[in-house]
C-alpha atoms as a PDB file:
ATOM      1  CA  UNK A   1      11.168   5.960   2.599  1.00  0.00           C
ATOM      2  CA  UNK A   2      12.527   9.303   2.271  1.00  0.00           C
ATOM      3  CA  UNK A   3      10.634  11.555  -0.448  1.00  0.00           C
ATOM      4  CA  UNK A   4      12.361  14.294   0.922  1.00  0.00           C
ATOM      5  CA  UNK A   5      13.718  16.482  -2.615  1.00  0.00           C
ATOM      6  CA  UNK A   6      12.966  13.119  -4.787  1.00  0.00           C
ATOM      7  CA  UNK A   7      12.554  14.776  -8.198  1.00  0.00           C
ATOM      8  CA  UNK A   8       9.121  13.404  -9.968  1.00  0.00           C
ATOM      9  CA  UNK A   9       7.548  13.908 -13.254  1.00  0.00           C
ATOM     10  CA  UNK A  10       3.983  12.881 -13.291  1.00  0.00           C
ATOM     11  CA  UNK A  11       2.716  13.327 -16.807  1.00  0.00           C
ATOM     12  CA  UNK A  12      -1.557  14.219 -16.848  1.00  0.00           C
ATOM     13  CA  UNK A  13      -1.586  15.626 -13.309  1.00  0.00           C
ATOM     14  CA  UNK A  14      -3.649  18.294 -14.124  1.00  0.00           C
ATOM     15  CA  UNK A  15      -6.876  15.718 -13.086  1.00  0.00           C
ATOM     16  CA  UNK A  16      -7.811  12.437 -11.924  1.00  0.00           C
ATOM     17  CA  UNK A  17      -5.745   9.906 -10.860  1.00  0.00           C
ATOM     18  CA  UNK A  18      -2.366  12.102 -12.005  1.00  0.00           C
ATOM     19  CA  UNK A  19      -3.881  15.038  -9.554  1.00  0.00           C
ATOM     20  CA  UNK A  20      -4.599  12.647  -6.885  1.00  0.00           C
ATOM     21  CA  UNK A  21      -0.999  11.176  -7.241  1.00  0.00           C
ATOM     22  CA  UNK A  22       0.808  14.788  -7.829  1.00  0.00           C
ATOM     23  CA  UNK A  23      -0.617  15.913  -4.790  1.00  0.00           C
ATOM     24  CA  UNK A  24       0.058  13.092  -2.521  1.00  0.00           C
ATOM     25  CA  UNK A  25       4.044  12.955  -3.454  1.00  0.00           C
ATOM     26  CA  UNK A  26       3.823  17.144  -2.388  1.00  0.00           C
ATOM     27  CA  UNK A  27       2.929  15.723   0.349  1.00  0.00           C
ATOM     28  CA  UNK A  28       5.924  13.657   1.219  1.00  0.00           C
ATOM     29  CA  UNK A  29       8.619  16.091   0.372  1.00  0.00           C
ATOM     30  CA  UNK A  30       8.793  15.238  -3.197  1.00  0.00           C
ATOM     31  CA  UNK A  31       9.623  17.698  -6.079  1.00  0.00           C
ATOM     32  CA  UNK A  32       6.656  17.074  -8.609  1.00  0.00           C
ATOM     33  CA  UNK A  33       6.524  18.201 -12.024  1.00  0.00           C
ATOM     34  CA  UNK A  34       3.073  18.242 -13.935  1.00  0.00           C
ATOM     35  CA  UNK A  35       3.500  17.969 -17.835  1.00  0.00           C
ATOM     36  CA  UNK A  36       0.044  18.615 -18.830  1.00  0.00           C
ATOM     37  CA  UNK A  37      -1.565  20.399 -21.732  1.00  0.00           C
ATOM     38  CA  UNK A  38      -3.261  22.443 -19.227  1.00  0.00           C
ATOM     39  CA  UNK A  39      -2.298  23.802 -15.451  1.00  0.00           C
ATOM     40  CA  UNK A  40      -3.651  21.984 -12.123  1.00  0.00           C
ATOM     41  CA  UNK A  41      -4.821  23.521  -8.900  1.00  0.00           C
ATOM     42  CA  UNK A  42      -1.704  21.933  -7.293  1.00  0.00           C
ATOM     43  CA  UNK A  43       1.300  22.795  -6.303  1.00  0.00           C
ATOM     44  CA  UNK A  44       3.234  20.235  -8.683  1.00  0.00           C
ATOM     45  CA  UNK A  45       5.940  22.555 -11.407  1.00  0.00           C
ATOM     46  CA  UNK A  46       3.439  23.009 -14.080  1.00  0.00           C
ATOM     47  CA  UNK A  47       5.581  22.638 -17.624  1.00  0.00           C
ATOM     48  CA  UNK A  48       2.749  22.857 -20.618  1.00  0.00           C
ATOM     49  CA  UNK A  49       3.407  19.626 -22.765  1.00  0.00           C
ATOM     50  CA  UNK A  50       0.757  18.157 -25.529  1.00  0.00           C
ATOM     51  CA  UNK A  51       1.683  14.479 -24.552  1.00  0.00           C
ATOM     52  CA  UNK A  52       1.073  13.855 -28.304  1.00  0.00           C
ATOM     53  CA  UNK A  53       3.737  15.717 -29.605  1.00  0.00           C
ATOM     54  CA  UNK A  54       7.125  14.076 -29.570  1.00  0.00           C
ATOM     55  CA  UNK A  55       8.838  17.684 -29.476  1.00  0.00           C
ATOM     56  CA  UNK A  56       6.871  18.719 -26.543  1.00  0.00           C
ATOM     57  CA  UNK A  57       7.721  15.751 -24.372  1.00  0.00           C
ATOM     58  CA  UNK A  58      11.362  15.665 -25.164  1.00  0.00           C
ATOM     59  CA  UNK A  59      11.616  19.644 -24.367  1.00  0.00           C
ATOM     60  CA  UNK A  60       9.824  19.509 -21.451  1.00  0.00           C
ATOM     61  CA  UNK A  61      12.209  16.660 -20.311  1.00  0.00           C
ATOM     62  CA  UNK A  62      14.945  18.241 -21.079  1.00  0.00           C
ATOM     63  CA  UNK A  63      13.528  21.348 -18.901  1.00  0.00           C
ATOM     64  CA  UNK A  64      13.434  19.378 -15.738  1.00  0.00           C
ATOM     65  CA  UNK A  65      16.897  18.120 -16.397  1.00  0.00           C
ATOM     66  CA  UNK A  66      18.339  21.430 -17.014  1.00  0.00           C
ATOM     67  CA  UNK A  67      16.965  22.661 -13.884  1.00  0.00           C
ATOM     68  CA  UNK A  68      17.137  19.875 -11.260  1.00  0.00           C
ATOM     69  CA  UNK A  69      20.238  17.559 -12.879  1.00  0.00           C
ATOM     70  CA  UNK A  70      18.448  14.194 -12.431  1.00  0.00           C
ATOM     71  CA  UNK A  71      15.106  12.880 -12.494  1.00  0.00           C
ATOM     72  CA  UNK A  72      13.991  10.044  -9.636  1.00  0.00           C
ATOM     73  CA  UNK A  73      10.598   8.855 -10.653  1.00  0.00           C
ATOM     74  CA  UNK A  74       8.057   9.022 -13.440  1.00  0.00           C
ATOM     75  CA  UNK A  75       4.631   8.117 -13.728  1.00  0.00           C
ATOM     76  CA  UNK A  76       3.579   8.286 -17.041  1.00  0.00           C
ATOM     77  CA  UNK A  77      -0.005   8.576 -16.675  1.00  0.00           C
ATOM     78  CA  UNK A  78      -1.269  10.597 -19.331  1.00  0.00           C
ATOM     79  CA  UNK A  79      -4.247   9.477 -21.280  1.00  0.00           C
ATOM     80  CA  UNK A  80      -7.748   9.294 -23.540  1.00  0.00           C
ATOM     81  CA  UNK A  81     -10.802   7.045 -22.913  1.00  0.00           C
ATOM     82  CA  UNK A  82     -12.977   5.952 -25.793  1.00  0.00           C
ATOM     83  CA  UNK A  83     -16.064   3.983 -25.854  1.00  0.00           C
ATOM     84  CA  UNK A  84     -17.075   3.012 -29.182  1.00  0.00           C
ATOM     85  CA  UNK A  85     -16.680  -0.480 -31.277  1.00  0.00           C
ATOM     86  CA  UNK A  86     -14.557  -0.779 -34.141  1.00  0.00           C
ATOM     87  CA  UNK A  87     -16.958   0.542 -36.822  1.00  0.00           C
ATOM     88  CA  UNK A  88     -18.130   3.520 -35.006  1.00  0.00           C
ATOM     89  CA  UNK A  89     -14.511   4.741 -34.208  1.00  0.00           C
ATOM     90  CA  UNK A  90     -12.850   7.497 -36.748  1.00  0.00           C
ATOM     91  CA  UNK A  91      -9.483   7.469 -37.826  1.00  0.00           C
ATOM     92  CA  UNK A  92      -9.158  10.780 -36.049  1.00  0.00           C
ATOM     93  CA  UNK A  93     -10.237   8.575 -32.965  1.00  0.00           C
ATOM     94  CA  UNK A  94      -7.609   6.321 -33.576  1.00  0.00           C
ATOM     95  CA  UNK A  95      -4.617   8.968 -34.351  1.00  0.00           C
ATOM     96  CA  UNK A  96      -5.521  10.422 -31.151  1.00  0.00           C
ATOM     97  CA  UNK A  97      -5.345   7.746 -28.981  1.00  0.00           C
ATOM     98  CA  UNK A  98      -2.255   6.187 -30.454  1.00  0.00           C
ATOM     99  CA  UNK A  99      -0.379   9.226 -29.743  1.00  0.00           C
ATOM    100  CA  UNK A 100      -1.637   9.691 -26.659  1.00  0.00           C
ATOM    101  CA  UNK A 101      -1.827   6.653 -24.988  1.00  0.00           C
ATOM    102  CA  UNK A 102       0.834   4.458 -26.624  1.00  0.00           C
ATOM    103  CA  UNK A 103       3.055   7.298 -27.929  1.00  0.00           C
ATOM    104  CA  UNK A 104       2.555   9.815 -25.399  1.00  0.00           C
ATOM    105  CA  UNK A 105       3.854   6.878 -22.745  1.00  0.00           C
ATOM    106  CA  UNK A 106       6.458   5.797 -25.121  1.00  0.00           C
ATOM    107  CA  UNK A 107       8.454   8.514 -25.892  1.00  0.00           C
ATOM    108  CA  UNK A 108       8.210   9.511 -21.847  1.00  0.00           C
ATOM    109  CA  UNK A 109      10.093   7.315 -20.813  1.00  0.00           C
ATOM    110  CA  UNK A 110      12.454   7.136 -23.815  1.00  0.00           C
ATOM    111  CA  UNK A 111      13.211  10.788 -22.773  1.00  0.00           C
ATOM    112  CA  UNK A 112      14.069  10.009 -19.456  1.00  0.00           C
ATOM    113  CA  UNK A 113      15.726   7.135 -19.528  1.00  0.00           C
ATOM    114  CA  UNK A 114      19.236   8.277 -20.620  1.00  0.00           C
ATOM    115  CA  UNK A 115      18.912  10.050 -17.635  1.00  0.00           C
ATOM    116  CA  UNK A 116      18.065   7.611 -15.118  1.00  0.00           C
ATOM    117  CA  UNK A 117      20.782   5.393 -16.778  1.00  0.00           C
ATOM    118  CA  UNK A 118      23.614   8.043 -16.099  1.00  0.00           C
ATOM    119  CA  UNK A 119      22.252   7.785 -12.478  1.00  0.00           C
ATOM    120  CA  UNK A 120      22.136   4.490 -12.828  1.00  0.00           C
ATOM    121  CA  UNK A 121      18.772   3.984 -10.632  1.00  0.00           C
ATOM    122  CA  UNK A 122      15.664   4.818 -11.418  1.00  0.00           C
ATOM    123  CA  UNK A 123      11.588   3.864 -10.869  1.00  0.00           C
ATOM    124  CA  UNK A 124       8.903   4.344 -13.516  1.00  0.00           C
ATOM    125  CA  UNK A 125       5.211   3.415 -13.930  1.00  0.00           C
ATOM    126  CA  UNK A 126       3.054   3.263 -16.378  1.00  0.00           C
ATOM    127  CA  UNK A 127      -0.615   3.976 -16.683  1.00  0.00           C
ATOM    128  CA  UNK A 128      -1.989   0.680 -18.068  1.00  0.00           C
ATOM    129  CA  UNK A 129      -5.643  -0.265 -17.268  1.00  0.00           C
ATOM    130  CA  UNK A 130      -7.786  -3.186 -15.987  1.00  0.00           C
ATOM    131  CA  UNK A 131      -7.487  -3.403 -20.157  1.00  0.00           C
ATOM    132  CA  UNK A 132      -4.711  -4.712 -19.812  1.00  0.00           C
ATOM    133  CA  UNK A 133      -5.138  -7.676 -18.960  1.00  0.00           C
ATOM    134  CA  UNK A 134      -8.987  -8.157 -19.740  1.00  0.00           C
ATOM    135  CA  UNK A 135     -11.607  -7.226 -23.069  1.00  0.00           C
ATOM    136  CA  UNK A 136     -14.455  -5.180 -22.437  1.00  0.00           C
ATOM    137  CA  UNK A 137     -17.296  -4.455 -25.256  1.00  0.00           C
ATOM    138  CA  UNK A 138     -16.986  -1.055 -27.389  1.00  0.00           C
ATOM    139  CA  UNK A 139     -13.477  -0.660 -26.296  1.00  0.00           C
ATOM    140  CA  UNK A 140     -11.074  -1.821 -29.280  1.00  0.00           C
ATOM    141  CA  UNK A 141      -9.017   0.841 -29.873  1.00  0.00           C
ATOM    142  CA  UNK A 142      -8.588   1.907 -25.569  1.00  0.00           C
ATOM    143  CA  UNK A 143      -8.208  -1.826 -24.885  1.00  0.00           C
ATOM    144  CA  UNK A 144      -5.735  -1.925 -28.064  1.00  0.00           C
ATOM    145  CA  UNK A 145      -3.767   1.181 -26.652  1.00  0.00           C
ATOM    146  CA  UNK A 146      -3.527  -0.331 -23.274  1.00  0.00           C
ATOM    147  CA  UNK A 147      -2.357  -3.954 -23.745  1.00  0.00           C
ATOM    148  CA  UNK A 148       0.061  -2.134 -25.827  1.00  0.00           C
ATOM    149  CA  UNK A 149       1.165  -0.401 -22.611  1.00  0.00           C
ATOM    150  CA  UNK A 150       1.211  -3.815 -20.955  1.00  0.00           C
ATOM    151  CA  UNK A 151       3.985  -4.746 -22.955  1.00  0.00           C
ATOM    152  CA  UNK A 152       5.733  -2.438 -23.249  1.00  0.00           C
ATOM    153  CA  UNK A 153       6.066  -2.180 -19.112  1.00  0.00           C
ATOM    154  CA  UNK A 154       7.710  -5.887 -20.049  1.00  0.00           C
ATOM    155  CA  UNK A 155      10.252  -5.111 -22.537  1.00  0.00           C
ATOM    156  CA  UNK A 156      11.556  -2.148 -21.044  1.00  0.00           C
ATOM    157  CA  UNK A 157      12.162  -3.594 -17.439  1.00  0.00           C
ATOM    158  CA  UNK A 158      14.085  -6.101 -18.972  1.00  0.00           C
ATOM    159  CA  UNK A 159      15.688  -3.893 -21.042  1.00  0.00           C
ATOM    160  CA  UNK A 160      16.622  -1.869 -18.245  1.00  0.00           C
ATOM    161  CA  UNK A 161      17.100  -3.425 -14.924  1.00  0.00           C
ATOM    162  CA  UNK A 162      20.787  -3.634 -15.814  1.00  0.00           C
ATOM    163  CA  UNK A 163      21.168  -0.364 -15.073  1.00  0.00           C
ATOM    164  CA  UNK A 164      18.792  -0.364 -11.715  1.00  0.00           C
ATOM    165  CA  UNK A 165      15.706   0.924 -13.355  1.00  0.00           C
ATOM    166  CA  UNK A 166      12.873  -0.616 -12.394  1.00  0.00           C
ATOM    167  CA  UNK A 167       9.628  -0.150 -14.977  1.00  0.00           C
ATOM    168  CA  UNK A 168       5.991  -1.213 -13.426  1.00  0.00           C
ATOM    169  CA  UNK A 169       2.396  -0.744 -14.310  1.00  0.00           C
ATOM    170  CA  UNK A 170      -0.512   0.204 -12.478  1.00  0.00           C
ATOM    171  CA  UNK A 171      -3.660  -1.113 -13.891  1.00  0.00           C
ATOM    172  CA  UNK A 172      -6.558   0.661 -12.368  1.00  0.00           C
ATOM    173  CA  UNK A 173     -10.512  -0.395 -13.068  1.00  0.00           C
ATOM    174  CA  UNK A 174     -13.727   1.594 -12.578  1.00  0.00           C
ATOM    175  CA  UNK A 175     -12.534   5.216 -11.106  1.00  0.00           C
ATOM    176  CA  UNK A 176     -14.058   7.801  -9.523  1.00  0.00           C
ATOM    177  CA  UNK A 177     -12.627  10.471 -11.900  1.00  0.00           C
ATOM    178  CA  UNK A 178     -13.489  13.240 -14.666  1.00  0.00           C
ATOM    179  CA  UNK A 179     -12.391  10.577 -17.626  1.00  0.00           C
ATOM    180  CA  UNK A 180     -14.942   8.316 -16.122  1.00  0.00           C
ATOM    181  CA  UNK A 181     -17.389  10.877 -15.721  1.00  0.00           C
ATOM    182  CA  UNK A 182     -17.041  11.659 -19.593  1.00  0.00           C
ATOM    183  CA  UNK A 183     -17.332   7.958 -20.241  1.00  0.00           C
ATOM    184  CA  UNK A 184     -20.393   7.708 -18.161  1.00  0.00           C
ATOM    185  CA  UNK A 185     -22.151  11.464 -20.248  1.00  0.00           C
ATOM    186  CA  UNK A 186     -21.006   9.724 -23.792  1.00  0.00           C
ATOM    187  CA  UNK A 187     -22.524   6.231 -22.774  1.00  0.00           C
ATOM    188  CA  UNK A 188     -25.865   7.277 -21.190  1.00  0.00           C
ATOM    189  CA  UNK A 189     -26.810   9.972 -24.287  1.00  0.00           C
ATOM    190  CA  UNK A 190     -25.326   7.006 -27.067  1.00  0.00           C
ATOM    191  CA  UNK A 191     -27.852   4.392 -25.271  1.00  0.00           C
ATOM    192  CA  UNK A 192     -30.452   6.560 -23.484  1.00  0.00           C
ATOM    193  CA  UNK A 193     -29.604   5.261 -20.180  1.00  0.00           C
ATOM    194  CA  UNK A 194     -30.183   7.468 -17.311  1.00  0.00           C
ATOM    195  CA  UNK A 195     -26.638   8.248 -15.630  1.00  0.00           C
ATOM    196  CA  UNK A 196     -27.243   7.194 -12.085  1.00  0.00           C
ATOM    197  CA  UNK A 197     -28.395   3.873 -13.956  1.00  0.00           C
ATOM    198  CA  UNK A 198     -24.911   3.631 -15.242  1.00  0.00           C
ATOM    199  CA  UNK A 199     -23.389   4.380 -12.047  1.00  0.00           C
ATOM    200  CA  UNK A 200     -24.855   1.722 -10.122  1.00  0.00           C
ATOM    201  CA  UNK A 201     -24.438  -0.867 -12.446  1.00  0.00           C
ATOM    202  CA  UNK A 202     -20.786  -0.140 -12.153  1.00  0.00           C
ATOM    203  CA  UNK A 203     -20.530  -0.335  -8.820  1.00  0.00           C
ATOM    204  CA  UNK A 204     -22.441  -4.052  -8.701  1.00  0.00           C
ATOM    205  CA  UNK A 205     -20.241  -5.358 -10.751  1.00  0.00           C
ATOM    206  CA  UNK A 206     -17.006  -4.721  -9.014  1.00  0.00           C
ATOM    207  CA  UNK A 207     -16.528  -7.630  -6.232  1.00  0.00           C
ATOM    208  CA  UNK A 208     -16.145  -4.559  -3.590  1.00  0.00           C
ATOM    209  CA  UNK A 209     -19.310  -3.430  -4.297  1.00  0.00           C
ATOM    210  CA  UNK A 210     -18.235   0.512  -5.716  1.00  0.00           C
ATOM    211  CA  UNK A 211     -15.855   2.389  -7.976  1.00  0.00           C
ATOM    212  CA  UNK A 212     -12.734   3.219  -6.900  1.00  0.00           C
ATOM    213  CA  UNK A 213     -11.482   6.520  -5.804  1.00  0.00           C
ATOM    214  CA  UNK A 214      -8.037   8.461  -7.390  1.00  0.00           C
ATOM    215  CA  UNK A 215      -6.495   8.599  -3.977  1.00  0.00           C
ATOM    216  CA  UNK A 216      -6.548   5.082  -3.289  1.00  0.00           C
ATOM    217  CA  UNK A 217      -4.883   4.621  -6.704  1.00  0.00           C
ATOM    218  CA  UNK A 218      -2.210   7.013  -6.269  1.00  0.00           C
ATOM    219  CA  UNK A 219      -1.474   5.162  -2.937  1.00  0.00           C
ATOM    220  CA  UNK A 220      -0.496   2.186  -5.063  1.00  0.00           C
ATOM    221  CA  UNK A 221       1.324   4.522  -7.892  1.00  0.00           C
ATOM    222  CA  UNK A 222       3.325   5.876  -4.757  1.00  0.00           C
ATOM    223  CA  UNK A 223       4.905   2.630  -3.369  1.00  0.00           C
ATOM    224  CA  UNK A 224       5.457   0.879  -6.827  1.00  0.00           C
ATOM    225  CA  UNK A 225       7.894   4.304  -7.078  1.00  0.00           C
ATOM    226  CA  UNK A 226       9.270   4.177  -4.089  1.00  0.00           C
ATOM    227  CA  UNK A 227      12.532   2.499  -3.343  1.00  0.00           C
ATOM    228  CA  UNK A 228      10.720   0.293  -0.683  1.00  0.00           C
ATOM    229  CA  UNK A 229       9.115  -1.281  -3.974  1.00  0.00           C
ATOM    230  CA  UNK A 230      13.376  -2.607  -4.931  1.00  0.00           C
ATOM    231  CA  UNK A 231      12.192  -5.778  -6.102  1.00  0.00           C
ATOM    232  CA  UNK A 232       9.670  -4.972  -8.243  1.00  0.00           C
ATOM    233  CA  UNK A 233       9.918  -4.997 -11.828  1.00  0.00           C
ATOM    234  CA  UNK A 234       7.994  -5.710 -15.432  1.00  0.00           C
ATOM    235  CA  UNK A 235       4.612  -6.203 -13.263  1.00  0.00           C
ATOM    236  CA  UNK A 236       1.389  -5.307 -14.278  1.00  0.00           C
ATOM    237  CA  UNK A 237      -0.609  -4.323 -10.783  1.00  0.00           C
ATOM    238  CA  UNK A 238      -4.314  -4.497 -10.428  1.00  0.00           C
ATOM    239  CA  UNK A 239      -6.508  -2.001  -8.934  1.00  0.00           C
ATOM    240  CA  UNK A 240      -9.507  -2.851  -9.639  1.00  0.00           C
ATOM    241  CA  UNK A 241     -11.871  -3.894  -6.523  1.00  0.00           C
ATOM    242  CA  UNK A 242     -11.700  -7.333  -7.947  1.00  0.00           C
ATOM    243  CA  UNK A 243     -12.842  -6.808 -11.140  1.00  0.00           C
ATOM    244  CA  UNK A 244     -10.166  -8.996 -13.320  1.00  0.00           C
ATOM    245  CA  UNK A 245      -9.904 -11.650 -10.982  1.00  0.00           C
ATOM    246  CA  UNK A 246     -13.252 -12.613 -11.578  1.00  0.00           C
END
């Protein structure tokens, strides 16, 4: 496909897999724009936007608009780890996460899709998680915040394909990024485990034998955008090195 001028908003692409995404779609042509709370060192539009602030989103939305007259693609990717069980999580914990994960993502897309439906065609993904579809010990309120994501990917493709806008989810596992890294720090002082301990254990237990790396996620993130992905709605793609299938 053509990325040539394609207008993208990548939400988060400041790091990680949002980075590693951002940076590929440069690549092709497109015209990325990086809502973030902080800038990237990437040549994505940087627009400062606290993905948990409703107000934020919808102005920074509203910025691209104003300035490029449609919007092609989002990848809502923004997002919070948290590894702690029910009782040891704070209600700040929870607040945060909410609005991040669920509402951050959820009032994304409701900010762009008026647009996409006066252009009647547009692709979105959403950043789910191998959560998804899957529970995984001292992770209630991440796991909560993405199976939430899950369905929402659901409901809105159907809401939407009438009007050519197609609504996916990547669902990555075990990545090679700076959220995992801070998972990794938090676990390892919490249960006195020596890092590279952690590290390897993660890698045995993915059927590939390692962690993943951003680029190879953003890879996926690119074609479920792209119009060669026409077919393609409500799905919830794995990413994992086998982990869920297991």
């Amino acid at each position: 496909m053509d990325w040539k001028e394609k207008i993208v908003i990548v939400t988060g692409a400041s790091s990680g897999i949002g980075n590693a995404t951002a940076e590929l779609l440069l690549s092709k042509g497109a015209r990325v724009y990086n809502l973030d709370i902080r800038p990237a060192d990437n040549a994505a539009s940087f627009i400062q936007c606290d993905l948990r602030n409703r107000s934020d989103i919808r102005n920074a939305i509203d910025t691209v608009y104003q300035k490029e007259k449609r919007v092609d693609m989002l990848f809502a990717n923004a997002g919070a780890h948290l590894f702690a069980s029910m009782e040891e999580t704070t209600d700040e914990q929870v607040d945060n996460l909410v609005a991040l994960n669920i509402l951050g993502s959820f009032f994304t897309v409701q900010s762009v899709i008026p647009i996409m439906k006066k252009q009647n065609k547009g692709s979105i993904v959403l950043m789910g998680s191998d959560q998804s579809f899957v529970g995984k010990a001292s992770s209630s309120v991440y796991g909560m915040t993405k199976g939430a994501i899950a369905q929402l990917t659901k409901s809105t493709a159907i809401d939407y394909a009438p009007f050519n806008i197609r609504v996916n989810c990547i669902c990555p596992g075990t990545i090679d990024t700076p959220l995992l890294h801070r998972a990794v720090d938090h676990y390892s002082s919490i249960k006195s485990v020596d890092q590279q301990t952690v590290y390897e254990s993660l890698n045995t237990i993915q059927p590939l034998g390692r962690i993943g790396k951003a680029e190879e996620i953003a890879t996926v993130v690119a074609f479920l955008l792209s119009d060669e992905n026409s077919f393609m709605t409500g799905s919830l793609v794995s990413a994992d090195g086998g982990y869920v299938c297991q």
